[in-house]
C-alpha atoms as a PDB file:
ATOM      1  CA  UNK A   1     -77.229  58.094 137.373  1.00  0.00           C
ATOM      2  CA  UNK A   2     -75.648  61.166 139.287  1.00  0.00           C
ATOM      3  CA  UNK A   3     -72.439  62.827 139.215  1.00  0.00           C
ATOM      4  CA  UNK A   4     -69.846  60.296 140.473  1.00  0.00           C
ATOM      5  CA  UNK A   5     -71.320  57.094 139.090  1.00  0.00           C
ATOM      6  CA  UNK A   6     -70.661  57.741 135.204  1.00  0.00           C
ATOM      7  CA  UNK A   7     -70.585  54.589 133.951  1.00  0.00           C
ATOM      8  CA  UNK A   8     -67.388  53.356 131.496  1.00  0.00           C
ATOM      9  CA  UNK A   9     -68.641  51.369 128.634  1.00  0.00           C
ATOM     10  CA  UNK A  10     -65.503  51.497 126.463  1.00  0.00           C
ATOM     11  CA  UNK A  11     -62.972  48.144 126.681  1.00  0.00           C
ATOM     12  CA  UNK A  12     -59.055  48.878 126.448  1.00  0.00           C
ATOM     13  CA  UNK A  13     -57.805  48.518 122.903  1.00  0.00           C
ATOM     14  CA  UNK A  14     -53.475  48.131 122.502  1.00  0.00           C
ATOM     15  CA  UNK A  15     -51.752  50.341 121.750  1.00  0.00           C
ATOM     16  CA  UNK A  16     -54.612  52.535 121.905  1.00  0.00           C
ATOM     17  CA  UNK A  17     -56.538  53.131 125.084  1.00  0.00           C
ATOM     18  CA  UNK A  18     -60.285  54.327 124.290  1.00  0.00           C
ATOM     19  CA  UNK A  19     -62.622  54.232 126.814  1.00  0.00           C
ATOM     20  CA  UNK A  20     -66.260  55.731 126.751  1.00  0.00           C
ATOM     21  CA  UNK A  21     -69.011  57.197 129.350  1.00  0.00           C
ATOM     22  CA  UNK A  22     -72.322  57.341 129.465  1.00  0.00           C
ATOM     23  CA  UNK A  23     -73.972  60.677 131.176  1.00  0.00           C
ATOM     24  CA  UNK A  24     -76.359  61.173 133.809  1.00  0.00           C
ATOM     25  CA  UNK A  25     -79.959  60.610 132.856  1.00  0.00           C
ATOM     26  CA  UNK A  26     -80.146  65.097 133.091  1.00  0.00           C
ATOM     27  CA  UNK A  27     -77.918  65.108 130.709  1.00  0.00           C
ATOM     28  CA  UNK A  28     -78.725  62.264 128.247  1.00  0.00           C
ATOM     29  CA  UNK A  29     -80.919  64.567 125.938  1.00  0.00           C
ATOM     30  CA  UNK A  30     -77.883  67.164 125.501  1.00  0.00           C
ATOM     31  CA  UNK A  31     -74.975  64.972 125.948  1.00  0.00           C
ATOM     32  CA  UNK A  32     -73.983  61.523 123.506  1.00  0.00           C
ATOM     33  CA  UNK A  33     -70.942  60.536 125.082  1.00  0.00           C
ATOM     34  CA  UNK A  34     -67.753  61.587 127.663  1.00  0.00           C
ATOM     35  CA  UNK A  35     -64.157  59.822 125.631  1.00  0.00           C
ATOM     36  CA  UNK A  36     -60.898  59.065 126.570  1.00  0.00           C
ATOM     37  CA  UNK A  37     -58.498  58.219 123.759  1.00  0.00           C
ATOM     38  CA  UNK A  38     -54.906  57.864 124.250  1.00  0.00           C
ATOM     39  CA  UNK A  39     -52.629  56.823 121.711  1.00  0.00           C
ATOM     40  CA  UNK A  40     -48.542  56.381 121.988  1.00  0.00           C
ATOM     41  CA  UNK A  41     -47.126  56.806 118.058  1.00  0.00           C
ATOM     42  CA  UNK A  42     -43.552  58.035 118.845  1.00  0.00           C
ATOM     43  CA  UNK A  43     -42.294  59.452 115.686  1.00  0.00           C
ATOM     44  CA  UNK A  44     -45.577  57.516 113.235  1.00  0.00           C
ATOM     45  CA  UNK A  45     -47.283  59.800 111.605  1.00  0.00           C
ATOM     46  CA  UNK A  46     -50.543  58.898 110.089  1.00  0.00           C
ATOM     47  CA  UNK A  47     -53.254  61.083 107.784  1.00  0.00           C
ATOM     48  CA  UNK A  48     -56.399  61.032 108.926  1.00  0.00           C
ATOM     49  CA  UNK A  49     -58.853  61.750 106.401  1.00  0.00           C
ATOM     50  CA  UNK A  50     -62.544  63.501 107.993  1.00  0.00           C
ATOM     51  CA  UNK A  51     -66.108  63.712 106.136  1.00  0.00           C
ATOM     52  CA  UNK A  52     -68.500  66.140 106.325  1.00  0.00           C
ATOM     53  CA  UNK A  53     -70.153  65.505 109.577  1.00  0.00           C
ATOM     54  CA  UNK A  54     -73.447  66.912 111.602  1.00  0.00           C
ATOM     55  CA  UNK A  55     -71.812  66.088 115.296  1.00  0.00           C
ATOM     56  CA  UNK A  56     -70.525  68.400 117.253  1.00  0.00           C
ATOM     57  CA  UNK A  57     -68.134  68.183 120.287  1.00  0.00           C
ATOM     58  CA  UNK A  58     -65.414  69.374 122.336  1.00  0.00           C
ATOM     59  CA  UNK A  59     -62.064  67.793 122.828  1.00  0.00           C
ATOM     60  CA  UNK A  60     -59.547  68.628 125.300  1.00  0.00           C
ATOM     61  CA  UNK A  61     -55.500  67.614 124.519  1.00  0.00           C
ATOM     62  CA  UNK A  62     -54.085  66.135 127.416  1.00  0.00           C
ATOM     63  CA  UNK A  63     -50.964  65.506 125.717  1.00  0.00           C
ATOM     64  CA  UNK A  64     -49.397  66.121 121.972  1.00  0.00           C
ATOM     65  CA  UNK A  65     -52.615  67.814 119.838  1.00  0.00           C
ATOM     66  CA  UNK A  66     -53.464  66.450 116.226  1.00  0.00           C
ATOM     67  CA  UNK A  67     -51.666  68.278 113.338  1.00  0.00           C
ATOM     68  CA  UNK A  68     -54.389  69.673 111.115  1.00  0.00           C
ATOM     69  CA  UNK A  69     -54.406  69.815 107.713  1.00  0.00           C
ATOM     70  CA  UNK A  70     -56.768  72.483 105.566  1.00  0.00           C
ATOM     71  CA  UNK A  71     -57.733  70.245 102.853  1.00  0.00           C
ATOM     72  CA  UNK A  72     -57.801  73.799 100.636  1.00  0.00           C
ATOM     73  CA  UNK A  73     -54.550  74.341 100.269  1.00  0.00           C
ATOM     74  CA  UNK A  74     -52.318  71.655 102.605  1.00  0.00           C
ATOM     75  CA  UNK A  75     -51.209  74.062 105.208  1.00  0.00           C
ATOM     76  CA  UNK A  76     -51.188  72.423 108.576  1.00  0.00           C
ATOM     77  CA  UNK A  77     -51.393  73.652 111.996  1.00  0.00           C
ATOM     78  CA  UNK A  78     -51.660  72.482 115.610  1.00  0.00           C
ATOM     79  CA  UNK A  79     -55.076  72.271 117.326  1.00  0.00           C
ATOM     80  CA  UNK A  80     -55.615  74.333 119.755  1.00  0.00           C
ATOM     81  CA  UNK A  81     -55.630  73.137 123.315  1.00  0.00           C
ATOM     82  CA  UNK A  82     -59.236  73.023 123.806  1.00  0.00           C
ATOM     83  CA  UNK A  83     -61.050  72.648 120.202  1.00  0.00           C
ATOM     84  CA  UNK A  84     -64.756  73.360 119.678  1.00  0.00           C
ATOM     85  CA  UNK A  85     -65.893  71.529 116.376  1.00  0.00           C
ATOM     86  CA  UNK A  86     -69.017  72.262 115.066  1.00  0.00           C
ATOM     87  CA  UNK A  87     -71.298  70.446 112.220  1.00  0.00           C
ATOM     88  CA  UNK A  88     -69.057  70.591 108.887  1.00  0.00           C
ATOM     89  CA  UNK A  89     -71.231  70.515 105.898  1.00  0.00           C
ATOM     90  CA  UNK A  90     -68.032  69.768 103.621  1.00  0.00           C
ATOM     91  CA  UNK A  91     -64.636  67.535 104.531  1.00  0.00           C
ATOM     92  CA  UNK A  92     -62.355  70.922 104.970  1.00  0.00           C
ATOM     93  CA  UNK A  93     -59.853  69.329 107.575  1.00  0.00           C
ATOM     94  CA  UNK A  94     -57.922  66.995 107.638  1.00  0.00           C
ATOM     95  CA  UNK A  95     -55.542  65.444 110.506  1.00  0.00           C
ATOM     96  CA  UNK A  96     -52.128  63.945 111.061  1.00  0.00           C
ATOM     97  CA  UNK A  97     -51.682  61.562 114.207  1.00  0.00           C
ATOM     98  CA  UNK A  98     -48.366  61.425 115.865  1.00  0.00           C
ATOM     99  CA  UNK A  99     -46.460  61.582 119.115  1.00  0.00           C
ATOM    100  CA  UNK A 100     -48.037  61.041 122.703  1.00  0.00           C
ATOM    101  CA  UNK A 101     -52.220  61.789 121.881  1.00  0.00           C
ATOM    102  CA  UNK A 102     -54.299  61.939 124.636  1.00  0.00           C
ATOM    103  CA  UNK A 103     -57.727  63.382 124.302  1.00  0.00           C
ATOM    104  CA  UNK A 104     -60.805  64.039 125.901  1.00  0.00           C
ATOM    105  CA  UNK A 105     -63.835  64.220 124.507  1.00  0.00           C
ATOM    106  CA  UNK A 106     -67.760  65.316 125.671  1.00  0.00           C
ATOM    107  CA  UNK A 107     -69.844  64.767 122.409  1.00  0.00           C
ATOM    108  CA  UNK A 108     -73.109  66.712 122.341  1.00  0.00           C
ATOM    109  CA  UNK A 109     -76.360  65.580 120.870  1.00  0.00           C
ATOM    110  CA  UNK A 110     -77.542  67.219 117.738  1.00  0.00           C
ATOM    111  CA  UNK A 111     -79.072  70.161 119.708  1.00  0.00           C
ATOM    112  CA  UNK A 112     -77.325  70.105 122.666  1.00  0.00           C
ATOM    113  CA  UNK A 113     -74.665  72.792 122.204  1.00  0.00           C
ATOM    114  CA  UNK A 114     -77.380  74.994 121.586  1.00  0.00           C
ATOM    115  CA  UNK A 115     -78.868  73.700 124.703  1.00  0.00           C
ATOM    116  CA  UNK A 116     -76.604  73.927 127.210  1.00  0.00           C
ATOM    117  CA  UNK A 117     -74.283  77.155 125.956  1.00  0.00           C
ATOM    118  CA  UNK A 118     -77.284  79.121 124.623  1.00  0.00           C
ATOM    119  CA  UNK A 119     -75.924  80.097 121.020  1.00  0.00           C
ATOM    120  CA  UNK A 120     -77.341  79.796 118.070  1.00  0.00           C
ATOM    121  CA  UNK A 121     -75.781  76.365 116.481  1.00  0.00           C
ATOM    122  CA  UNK A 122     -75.116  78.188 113.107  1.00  0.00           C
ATOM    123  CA  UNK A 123     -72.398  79.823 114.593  1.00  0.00           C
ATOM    124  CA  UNK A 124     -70.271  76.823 114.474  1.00  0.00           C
ATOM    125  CA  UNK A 125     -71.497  75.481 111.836  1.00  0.00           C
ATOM    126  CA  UNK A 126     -68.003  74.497 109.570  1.00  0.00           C
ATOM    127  CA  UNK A 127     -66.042  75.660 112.570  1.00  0.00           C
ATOM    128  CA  UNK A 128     -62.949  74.066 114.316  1.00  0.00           C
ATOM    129  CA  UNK A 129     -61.337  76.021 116.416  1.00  0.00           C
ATOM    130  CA  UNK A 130     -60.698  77.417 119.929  1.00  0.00           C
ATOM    131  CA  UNK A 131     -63.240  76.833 122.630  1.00  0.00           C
ATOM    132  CA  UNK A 132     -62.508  79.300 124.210  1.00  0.00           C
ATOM    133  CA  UNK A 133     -62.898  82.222 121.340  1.00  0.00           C
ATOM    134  CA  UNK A 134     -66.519  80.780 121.334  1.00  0.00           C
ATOM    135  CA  UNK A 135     -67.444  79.841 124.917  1.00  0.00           C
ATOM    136  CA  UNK A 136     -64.954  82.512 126.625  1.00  0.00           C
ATOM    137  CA  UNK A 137     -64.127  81.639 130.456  1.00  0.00           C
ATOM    138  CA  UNK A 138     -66.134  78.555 130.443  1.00  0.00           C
ATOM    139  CA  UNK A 139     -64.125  76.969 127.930  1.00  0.00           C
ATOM    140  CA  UNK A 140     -60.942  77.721 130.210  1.00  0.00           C
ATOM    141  CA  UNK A 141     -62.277  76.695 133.178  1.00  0.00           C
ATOM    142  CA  UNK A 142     -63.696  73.652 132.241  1.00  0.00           C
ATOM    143  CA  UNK A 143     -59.790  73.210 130.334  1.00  0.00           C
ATOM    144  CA  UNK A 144     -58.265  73.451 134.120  1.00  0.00           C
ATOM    145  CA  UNK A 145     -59.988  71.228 135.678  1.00  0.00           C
ATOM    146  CA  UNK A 146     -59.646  68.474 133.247  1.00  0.00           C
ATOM    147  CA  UNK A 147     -55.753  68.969 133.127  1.00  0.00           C
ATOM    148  CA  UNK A 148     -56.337  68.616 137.073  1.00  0.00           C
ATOM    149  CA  UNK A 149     -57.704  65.686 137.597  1.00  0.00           C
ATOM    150  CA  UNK A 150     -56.951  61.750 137.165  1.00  0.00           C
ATOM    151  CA  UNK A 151     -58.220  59.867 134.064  1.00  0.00           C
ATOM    152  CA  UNK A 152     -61.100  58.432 136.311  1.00  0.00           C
ATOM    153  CA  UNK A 153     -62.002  61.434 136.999  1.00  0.00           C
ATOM    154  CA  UNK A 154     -62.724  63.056 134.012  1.00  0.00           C
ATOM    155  CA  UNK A 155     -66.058  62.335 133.424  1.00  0.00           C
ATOM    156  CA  UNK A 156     -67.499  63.321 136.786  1.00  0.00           C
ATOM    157  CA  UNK A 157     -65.937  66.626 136.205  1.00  0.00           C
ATOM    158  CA  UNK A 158     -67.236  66.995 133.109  1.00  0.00           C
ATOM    159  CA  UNK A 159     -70.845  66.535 134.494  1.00  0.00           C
ATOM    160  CA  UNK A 160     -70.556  68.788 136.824  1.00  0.00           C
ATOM    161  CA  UNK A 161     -69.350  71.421 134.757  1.00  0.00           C
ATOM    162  CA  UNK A 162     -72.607  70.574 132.246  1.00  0.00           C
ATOM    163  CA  UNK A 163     -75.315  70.087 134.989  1.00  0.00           C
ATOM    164  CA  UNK A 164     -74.159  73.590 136.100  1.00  0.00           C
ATOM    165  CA  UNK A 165     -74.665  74.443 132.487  1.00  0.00           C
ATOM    166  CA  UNK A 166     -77.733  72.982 132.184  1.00  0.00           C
ATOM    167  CA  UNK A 167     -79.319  74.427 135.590  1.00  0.00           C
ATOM    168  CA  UNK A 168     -78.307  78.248 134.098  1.00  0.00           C
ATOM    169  CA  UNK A 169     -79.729  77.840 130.726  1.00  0.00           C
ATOM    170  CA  UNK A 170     -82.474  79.168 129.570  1.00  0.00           C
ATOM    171  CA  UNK A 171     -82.805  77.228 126.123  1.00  0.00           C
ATOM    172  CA  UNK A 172     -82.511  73.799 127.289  1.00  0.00           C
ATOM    173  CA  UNK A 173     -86.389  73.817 127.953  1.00  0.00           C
ATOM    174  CA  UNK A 174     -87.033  74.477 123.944  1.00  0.00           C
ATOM    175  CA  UNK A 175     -84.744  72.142 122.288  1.00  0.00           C
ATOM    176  CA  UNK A 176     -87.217  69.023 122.730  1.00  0.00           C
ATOM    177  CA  UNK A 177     -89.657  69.817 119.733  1.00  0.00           C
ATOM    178  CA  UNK A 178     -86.002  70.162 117.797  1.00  0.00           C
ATOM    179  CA  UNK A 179     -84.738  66.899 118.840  1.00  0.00           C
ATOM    180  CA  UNK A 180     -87.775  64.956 117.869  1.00  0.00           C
ATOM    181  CA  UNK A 181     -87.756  66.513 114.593  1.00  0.00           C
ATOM    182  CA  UNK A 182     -84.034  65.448 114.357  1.00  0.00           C
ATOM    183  CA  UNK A 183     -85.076  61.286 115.422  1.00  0.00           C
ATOM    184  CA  UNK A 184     -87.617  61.526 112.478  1.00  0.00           C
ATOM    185  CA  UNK A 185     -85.130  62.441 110.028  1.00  0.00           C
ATOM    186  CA  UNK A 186     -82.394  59.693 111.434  1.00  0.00           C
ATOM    187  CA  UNK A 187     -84.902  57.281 111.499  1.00  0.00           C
ATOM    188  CA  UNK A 188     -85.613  57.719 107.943  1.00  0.00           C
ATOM    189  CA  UNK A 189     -81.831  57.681 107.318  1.00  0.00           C
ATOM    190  CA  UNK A 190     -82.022  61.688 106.628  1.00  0.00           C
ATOM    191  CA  UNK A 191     -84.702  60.752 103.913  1.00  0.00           C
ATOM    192  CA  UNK A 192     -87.916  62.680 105.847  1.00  0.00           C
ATOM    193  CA  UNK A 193     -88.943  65.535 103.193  1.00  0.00           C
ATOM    194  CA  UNK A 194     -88.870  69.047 104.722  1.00  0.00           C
ATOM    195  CA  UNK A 195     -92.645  69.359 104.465  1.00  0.00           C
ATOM    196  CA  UNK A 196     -93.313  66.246 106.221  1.00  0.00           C
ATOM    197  CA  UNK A 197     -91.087  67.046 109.370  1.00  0.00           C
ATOM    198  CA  UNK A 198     -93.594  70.099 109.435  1.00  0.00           C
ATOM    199  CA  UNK A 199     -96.639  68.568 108.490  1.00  0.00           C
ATOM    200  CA  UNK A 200     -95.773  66.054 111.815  1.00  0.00           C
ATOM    201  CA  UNK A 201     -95.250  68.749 114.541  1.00  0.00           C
ATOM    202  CA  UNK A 202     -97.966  71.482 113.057  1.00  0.00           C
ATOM    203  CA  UNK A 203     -95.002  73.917 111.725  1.00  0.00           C
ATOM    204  CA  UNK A 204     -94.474  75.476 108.564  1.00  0.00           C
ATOM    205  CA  UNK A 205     -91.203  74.359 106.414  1.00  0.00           C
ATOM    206  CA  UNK A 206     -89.859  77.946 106.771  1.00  0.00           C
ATOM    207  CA  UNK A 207     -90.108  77.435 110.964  1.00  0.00           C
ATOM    208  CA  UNK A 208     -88.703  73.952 110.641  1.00  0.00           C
ATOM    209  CA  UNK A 209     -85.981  75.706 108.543  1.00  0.00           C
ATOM    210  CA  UNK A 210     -85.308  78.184 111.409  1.00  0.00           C
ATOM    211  CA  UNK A 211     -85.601  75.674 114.132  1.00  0.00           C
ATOM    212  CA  UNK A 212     -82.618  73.367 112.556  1.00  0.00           C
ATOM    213  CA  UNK A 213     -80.020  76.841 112.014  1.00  0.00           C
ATOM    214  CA  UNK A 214     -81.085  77.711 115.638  1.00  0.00           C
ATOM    215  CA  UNK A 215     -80.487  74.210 117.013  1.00  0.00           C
ATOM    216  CA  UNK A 216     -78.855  72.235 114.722  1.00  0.00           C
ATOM    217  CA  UNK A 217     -76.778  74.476 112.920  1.00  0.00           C
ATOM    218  CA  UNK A 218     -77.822  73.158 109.357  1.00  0.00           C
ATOM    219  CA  UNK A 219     -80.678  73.441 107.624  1.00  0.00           C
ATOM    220  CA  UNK A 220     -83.191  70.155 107.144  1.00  0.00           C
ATOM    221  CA  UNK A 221     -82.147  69.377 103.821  1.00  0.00           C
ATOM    222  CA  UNK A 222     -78.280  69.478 104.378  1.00  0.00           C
ATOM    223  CA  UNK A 223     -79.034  67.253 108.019  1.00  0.00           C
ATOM    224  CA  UNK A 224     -80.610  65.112 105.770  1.00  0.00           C
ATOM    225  CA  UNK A 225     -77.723  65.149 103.233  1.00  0.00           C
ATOM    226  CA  UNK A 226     -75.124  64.471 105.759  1.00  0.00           C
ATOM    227  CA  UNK A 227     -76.513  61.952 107.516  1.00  0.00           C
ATOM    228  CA  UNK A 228     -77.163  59.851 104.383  1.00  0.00           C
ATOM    229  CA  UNK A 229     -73.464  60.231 103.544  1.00  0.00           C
ATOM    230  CA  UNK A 230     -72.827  58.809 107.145  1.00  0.00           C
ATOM    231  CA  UNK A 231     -75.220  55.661 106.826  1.00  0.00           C
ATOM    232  CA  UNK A 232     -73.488  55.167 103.146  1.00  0.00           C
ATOM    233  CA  UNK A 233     -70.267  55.520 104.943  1.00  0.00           C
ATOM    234  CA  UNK A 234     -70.907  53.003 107.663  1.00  0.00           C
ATOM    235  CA  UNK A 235     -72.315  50.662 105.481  1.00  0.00           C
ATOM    236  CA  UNK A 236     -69.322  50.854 102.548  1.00  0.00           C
ATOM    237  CA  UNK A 237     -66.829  50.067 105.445  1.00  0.00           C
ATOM    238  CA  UNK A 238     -68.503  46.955 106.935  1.00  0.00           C
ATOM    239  CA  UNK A 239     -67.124  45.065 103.619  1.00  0.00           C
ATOM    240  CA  UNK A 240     -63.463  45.369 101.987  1.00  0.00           C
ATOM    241  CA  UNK A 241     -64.990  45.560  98.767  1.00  0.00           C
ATOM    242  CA  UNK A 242     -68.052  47.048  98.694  1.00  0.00           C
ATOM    243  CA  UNK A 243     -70.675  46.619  96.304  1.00  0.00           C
ATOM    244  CA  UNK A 244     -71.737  50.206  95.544  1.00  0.00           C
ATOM    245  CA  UNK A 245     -74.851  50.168  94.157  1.00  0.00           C
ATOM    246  CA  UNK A 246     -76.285  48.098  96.468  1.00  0.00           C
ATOM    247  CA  UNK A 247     -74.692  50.881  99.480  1.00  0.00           C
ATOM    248  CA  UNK A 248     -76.477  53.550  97.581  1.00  0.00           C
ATOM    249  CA  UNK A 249     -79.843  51.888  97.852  1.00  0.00           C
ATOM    250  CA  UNK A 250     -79.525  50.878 101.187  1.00  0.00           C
ATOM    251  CA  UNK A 251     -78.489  54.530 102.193  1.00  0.00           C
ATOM    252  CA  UNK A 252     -81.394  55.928 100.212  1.00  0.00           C
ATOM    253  CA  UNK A 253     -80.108  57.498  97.413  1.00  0.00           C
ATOM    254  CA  UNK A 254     -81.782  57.453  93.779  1.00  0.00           C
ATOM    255  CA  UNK A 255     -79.106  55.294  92.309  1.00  0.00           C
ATOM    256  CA  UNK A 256     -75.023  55.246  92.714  1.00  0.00           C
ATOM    257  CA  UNK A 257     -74.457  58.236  90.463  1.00  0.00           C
ATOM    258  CA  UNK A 258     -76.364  60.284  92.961  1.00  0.00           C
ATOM    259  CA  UNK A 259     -74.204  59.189  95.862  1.00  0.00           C
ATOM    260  CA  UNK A 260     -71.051  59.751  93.760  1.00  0.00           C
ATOM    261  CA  UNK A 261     -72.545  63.201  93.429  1.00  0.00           C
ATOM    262  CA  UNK A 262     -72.797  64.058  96.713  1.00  0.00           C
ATOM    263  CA  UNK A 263     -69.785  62.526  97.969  1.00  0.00           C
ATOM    264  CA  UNK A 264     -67.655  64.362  95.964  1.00  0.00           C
ATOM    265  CA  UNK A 265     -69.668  67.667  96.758  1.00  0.00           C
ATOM    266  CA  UNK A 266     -69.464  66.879 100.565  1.00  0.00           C
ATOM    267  CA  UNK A 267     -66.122  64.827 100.637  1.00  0.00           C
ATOM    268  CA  UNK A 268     -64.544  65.849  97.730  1.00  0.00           C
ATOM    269  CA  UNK A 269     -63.793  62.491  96.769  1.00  0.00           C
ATOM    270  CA  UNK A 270     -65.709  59.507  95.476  1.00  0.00           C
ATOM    271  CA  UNK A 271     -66.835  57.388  97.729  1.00  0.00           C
ATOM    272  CA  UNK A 272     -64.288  54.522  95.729  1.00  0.00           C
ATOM    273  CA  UNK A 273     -61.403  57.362  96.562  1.00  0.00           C
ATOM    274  CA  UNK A 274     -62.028  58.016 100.303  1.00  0.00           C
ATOM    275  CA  UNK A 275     -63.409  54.707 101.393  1.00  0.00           C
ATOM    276  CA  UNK A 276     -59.562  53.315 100.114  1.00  0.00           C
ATOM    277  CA  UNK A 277     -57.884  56.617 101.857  1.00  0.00           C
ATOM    278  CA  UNK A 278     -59.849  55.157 105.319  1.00  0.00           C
ATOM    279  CA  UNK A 279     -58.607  51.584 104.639  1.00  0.00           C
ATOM    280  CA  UNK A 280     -54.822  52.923 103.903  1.00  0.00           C
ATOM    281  CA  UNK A 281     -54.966  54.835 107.061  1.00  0.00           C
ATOM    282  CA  UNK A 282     -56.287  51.904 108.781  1.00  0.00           C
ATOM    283  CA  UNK A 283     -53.714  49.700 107.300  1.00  0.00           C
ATOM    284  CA  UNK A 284     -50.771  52.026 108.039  1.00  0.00           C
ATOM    285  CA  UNK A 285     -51.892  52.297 111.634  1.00  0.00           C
ATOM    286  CA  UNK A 286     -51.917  48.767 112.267  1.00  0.00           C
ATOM    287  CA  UNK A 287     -48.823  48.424 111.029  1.00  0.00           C
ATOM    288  CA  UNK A 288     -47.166  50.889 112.724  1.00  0.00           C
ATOM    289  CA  UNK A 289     -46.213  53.378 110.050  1.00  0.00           C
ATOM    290  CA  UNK A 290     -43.994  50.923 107.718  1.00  0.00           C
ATOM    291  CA  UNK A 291     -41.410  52.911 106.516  1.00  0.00           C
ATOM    292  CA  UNK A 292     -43.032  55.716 105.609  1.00  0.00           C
ATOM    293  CA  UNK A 293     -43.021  59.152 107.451  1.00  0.00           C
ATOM    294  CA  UNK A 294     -46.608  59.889 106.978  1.00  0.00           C
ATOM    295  CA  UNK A 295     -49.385  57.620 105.447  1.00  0.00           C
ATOM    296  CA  UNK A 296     -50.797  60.455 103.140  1.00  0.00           C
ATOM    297  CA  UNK A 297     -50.150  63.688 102.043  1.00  0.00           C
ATOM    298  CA  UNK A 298     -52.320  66.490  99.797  1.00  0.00           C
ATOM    299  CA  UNK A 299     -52.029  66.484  96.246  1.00  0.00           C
ATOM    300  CA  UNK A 300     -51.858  69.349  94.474  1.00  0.00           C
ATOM    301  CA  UNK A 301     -55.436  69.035  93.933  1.00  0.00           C
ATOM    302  CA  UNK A 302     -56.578  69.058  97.308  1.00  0.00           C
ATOM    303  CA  UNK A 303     -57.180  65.524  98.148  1.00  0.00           C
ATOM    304  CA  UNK A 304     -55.161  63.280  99.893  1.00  0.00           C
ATOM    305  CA  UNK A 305     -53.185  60.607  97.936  1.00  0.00           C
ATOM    306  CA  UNK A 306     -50.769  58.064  99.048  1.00  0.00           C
ATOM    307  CA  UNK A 307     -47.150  59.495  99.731  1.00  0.00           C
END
């Protein structure tokens, strides 16, 4: 599929409008997914609790920009205009939805950043920030000619942008070995022992090591980590009440104490505590905000807690 034909595989949603595009079969190793996601809350303000995460993507405000919310200490801040976020190997933001949101989004593979910018993953590794203090002119230009063009447009200009990426880079050519490595830890739910990954592609653990930093921006072990909190995640939130134990063994942990452990290491919160701040948000959303002014708000310990 070439530039002009991305293909929309998203269905409207009221009151929000998210839509979703495949990329380009040049693209499909670097790039997951071009969003839309537009949202109309007026004066509803709702917390937004985020894990620790191994995706990385940019997102472009066409309208208001999320409030963020350093889960630290409970400042909050706007996003920038054009936000790079990288893999975050603990929850340390937060955000708060409200007013007129309207974002775009091209979400990269797990070594596609890398890829197609030529840097070193690491670098963003636990970052959310400006684009543009990472990617310089390209993150502006890109910027303009999104706030340019029509909705439909947006993911044609995107590709263009990253096929002109992709011709220019000299590291898309490497990243294959790196991306293979990442499929056999996902589809061992982040299980796949260091050595093994090694063993499989004739590398020692300390090059496999090096290889995920340069690529991924994580090491193995911590990939693995994160995406066994995500498959615990996904599976905890298919049922209201979830029977823990049996989400720990299907997400490959020892027993439930050990996903406890590491939930509260990379979420700092149980999984108990920040499956019910997801279902409160969810709740509050769908109900428009009550008659509350914001869903959630930091304790003084850090996490969230109802208001």
């Amino acid at each position: 599929m070439g530039v002009g034909s991305v293909r929309a595989t998203g269905v409207l949603l009221r009151p929000m409008d998210h839509r979703r595009w495949t990329p380009c079969a040049a693209l499909t190793p670097f790039v997951e997914e071009y969003g839309l996601r537009e949202d109309r809350l007026a004066s509803v303000r709702i917390y937004n609790p985020l894990p620790a995460r191994s995706d990385c993507f940019l997102q472009f405000y066409l309208a208001d920009r999320y409030q963020v919310v350093t889960v630290a200490d409970g400042t909050v801040h706007l996003a920038p205009q054009c936000v790079l976020v990288g893999p975050h190997t603990r929850r340390r933001e937060d955000l708060i939805w409200t007013g007129h949101l309207k974002m775009f989004t091209i979400r990269f593979s797990a070594v596609g950043f890398r890829a197609l910018f030529g840097i070193p993953a690491h670098v963003i590794r636990d970052y959310a920030g400006s684009a543009e203090a990472v990617l310089g002119d390209a993150a502006l230009e890109l910027e303009g000619r999104l706030a340019e063009s029509c909705d439909a447009e947006l993911g044609v200009v995107a590709e263009r942008f990253l096929l002109k990426r992709l011709a220019q880079s000299r590291a898309a050519t490497d990243g294959g070995i790196g991306a293979r490595m990442v499929r056999m830890m996902r589809a061992q739910g982040g299980g796949a022992a260091v050595a093994d990954v090694a063993a499989r592609y004739g590398l020692s653990v300390r090059q496999v090591e090096r290889m995920f930093q340069e690529q991924v921006g994580t090491t193995p072990k911590v990939f693995g980590r994160l995406e066994r909190l995500k498959l615990a995640m996904g599976v905890g939130s298919a049922d209201a009440r979830p029977d823990w134990a049996g989400v720990a063994a299907a997400a490959g942990y020892f027993d439930q104490s050990h996903m406890v452990r590491e939930f509260q290491a990379l979420n700092g919160a149980t999984p108990v505590e920040f499956a019910e701040l997801g279902r409160r948000a969810r709740e509050y959303r769908q109900t428009e905000g009550g008659a509350g002014d914001v869903a959630f708000v930091l304790s003084g310990g850090g996490d969230a807690a109802v208001a």
